[in-house]
N, C-alpha and C. Protein backbone atom coordinates (compact mmCIF):
# COMPACT_ATOMS: atom_id res chain seq x y z
N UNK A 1 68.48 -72.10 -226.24
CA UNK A 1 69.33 -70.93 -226.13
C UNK A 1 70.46 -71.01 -227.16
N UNK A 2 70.79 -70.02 -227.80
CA UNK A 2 71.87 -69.58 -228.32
C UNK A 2 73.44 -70.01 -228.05
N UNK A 3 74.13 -70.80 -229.03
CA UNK A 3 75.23 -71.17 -227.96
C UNK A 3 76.51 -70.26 -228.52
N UNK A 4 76.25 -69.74 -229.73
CA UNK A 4 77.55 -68.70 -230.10
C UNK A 4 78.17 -67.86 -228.80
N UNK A 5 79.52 -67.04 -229.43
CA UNK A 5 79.93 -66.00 -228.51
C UNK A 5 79.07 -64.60 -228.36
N UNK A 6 79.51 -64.24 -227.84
CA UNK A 6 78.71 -62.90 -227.67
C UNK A 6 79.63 -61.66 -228.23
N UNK A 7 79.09 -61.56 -229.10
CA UNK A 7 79.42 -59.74 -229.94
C UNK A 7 79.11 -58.61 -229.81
N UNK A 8 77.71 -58.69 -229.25
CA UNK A 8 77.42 -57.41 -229.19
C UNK A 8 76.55 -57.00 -227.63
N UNK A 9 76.55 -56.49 -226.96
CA UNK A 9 75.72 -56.09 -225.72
C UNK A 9 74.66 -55.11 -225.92
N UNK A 10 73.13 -54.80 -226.16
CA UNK A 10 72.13 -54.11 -226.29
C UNK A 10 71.92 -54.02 -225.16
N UNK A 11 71.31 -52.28 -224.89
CA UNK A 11 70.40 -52.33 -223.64
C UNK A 11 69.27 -51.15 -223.96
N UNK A 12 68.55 -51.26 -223.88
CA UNK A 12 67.19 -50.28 -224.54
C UNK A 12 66.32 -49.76 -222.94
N UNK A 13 66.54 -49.15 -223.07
CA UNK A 13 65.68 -47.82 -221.87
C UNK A 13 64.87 -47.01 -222.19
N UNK A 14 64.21 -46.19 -221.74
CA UNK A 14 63.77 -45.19 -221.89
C UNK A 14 63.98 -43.58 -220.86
N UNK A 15 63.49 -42.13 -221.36
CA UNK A 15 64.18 -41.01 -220.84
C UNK A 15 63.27 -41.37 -219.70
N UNK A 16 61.84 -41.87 -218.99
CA UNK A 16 61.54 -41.31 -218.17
C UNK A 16 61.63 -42.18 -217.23
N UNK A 17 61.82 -43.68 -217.24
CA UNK A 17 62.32 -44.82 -216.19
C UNK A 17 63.26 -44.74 -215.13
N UNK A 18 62.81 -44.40 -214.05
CA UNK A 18 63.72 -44.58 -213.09
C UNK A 18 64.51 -45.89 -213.01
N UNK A 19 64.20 -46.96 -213.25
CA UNK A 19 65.52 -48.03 -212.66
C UNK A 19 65.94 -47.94 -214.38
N UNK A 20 65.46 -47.58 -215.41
CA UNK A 20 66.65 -47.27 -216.17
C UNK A 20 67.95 -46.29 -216.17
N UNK A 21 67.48 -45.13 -215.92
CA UNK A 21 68.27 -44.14 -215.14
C UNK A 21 69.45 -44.77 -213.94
N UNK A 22 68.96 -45.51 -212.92
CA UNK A 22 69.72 -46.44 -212.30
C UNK A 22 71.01 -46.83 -212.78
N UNK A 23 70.20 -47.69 -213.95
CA UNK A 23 70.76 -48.75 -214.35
C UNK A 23 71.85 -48.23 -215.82
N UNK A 24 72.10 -47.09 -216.13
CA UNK A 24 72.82 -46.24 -216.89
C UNK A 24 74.40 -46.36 -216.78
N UNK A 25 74.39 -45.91 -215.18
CA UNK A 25 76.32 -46.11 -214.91
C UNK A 25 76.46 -47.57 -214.82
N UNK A 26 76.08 -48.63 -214.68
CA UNK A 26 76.20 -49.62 -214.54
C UNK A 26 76.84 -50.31 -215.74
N UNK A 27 75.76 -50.42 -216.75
CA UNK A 27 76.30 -50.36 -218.33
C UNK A 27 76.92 -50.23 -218.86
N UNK A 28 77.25 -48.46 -218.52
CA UNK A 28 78.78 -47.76 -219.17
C UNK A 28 79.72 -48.29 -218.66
N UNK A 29 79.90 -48.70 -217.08
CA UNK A 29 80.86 -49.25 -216.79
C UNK A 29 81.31 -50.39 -216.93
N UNK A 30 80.01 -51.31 -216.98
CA UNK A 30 80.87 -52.86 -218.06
C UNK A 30 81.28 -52.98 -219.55
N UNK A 31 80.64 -51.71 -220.22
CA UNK A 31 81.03 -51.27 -221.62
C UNK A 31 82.39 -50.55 -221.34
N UNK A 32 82.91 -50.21 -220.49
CA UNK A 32 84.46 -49.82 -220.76
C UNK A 32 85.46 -51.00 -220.16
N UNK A 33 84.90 -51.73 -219.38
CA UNK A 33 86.07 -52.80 -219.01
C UNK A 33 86.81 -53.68 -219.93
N UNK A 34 88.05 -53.41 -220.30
CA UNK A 34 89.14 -54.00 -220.90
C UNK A 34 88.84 -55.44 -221.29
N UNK A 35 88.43 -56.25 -220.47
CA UNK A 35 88.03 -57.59 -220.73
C UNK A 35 87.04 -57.67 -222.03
N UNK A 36 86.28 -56.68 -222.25
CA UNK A 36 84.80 -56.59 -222.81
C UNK A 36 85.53 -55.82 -224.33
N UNK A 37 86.78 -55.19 -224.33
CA UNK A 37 87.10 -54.43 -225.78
C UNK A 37 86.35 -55.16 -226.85
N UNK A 38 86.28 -56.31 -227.09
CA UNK A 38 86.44 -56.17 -228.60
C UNK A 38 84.41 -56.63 -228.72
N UNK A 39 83.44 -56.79 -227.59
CA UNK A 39 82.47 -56.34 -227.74
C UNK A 39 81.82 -54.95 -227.95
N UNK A 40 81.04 -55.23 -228.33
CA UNK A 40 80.37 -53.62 -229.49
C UNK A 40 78.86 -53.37 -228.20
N UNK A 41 78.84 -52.42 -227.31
CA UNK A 41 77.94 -51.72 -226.29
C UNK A 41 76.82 -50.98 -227.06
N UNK A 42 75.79 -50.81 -226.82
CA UNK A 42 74.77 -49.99 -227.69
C UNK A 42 73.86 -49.65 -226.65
N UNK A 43 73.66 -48.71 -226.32
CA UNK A 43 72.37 -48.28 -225.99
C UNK A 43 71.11 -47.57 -226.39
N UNK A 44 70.04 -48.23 -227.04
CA UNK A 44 68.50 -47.44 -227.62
C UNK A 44 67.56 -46.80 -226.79
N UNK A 45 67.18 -45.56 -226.80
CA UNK A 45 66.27 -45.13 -225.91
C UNK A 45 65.05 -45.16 -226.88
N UNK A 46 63.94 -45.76 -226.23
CA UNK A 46 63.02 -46.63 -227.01
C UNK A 46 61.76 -45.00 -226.74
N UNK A 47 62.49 -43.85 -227.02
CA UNK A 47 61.63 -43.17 -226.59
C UNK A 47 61.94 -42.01 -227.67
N UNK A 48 62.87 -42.62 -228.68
CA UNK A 48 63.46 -41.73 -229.91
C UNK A 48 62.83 -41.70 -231.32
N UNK A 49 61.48 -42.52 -231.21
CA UNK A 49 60.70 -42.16 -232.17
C UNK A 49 60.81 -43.92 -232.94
N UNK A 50 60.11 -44.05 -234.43
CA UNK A 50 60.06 -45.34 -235.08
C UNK A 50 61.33 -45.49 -235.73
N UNK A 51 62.36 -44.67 -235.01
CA UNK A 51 63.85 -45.11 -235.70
C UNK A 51 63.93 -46.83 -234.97
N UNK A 52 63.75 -47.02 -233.89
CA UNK A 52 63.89 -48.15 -233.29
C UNK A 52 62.53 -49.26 -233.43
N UNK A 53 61.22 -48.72 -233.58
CA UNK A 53 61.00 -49.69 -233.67
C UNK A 53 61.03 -51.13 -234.43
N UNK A 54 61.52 -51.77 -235.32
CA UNK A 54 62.01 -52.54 -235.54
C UNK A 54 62.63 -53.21 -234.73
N UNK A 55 63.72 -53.08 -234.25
CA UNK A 55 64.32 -53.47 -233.25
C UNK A 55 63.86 -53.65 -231.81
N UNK A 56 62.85 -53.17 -231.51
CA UNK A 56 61.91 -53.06 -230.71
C UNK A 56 61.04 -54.40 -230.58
N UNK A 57 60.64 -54.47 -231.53
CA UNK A 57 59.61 -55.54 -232.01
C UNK A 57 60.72 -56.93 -232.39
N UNK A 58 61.61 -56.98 -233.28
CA UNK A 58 62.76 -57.94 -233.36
C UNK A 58 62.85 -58.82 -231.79
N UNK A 59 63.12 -57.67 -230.63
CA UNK A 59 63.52 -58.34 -229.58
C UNK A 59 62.69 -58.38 -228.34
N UNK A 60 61.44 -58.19 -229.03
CA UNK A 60 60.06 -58.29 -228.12
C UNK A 60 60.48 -57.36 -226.92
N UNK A 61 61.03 -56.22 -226.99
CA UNK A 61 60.91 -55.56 -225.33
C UNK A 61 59.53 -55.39 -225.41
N UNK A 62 59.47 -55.84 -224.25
CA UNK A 62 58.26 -55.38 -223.38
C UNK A 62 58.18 -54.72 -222.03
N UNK A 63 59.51 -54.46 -221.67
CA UNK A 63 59.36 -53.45 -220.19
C UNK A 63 60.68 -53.05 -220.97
N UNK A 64 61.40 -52.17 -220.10
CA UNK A 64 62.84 -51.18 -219.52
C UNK A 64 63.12 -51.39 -218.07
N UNK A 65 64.32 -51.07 -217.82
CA UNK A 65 65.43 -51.78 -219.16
C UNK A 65 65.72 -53.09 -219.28
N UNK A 66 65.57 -53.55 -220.34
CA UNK A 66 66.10 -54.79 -220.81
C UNK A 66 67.26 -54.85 -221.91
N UNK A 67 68.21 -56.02 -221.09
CA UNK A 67 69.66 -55.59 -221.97
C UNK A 67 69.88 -57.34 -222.30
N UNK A 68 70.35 -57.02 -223.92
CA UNK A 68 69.95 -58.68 -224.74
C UNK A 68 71.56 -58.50 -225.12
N UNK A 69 72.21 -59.77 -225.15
CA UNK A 69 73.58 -60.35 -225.68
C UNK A 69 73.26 -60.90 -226.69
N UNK A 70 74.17 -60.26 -227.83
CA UNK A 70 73.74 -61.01 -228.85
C UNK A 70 75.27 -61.43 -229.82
N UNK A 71 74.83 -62.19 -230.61
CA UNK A 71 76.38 -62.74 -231.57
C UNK A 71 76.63 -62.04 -232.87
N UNK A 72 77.05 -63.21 -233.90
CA UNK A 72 78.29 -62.29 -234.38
C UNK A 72 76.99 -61.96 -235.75
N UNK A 73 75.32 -62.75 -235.51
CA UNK A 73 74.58 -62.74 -236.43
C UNK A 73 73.49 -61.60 -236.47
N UNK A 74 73.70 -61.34 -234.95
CA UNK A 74 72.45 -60.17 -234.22
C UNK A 74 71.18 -61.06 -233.53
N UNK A 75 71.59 -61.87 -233.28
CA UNK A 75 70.59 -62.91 -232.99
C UNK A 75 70.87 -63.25 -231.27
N UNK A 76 69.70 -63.15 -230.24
CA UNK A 76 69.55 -62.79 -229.20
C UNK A 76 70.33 -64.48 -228.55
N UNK A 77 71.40 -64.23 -227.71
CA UNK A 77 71.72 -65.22 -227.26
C UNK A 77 71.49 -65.55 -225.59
N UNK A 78 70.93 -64.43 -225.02
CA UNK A 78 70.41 -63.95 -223.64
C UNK A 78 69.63 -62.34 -223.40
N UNK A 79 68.26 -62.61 -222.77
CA UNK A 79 67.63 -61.41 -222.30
C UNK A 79 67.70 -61.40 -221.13
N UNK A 80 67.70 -60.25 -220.49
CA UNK A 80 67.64 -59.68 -219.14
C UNK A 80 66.78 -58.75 -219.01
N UNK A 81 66.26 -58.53 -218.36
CA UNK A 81 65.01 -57.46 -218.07
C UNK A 81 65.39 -56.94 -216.63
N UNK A 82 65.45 -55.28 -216.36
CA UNK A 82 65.46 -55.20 -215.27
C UNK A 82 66.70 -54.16 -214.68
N UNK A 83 66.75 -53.73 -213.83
CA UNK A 83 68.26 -53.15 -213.18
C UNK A 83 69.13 -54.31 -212.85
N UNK A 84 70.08 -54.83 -213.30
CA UNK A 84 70.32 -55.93 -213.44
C UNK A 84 72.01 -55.45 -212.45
N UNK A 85 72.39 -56.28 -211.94
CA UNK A 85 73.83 -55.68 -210.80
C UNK A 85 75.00 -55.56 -211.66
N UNK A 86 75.63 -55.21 -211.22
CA UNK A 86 77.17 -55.10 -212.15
C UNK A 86 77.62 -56.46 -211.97
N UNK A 87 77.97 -56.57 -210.96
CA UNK A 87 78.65 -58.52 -211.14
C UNK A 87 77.74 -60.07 -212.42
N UNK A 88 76.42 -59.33 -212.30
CA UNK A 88 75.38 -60.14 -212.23
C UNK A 88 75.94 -60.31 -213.89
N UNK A 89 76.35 -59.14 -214.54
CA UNK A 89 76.06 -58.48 -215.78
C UNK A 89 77.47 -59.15 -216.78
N UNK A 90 78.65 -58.77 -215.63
CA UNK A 90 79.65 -59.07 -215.60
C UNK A 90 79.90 -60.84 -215.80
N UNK A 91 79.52 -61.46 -215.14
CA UNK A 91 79.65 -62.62 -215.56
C UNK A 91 78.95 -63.56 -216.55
N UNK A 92 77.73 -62.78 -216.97
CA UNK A 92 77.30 -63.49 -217.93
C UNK A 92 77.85 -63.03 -218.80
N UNK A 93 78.40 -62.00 -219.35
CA UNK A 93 79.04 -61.63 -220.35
C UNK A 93 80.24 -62.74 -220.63
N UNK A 94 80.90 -63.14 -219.39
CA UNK A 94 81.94 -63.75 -219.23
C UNK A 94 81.96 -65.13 -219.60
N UNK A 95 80.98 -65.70 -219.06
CA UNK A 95 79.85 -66.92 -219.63
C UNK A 95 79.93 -67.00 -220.80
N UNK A 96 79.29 -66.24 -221.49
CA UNK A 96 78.94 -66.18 -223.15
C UNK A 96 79.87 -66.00 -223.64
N UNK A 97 81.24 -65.18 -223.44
CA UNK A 97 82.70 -65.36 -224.21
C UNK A 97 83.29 -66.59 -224.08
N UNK A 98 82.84 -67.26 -222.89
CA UNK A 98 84.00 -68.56 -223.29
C UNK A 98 83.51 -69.80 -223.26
N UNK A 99 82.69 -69.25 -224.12
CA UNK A 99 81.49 -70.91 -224.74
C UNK A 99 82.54 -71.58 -225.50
């Protein structure tokens, strides 16, 4: 595993996934928490054509949603797959900042 900090938060979904849909406010809301400012939030909907695939293939998704932490290189330092909880989400983020 990856031992850098974490820079950036990815999460790739798609329009017709229900536990992505779910899993939407969840996201936004650890992407606005104050603690998290000076990380960079992204969300790809893997359903927007071969603008993404690259990135697609880069980070092997293979289901939705899966949301990858990555550093200051773009280089995957944790995957998650799944509706993943707010706390759950929350502390690994927290984890990975204070390596």
């Amino acid at each position: 595993m990856n031992t850098n900090k974490v820079k950036k938060v990815a999460e790739f979904s798609a329009s017709w996934c229900a536990p992505c849909k779910a899993y939407a406010p969840t996201f936004k809301r650890v992407s606005e928490m104050e603690e998290f400012s000076e990380i960079e939030f992204v969300s790809t909907c893997i359903d927007d054509g071969e603008d993404h695939d690259l990135e697609i293939a880069k980070f092997d998704i293979k289901s939705v949603p899966t949301t990858i932490l990555l550093d200051e290189n773009n280089e995957p330092i944790y995957k998650l797959m799944g509706n993943i909880p707010e706390k759950d989400l929350v502390d690994l983020i927290t984890k990975c900042l204070n390596r």
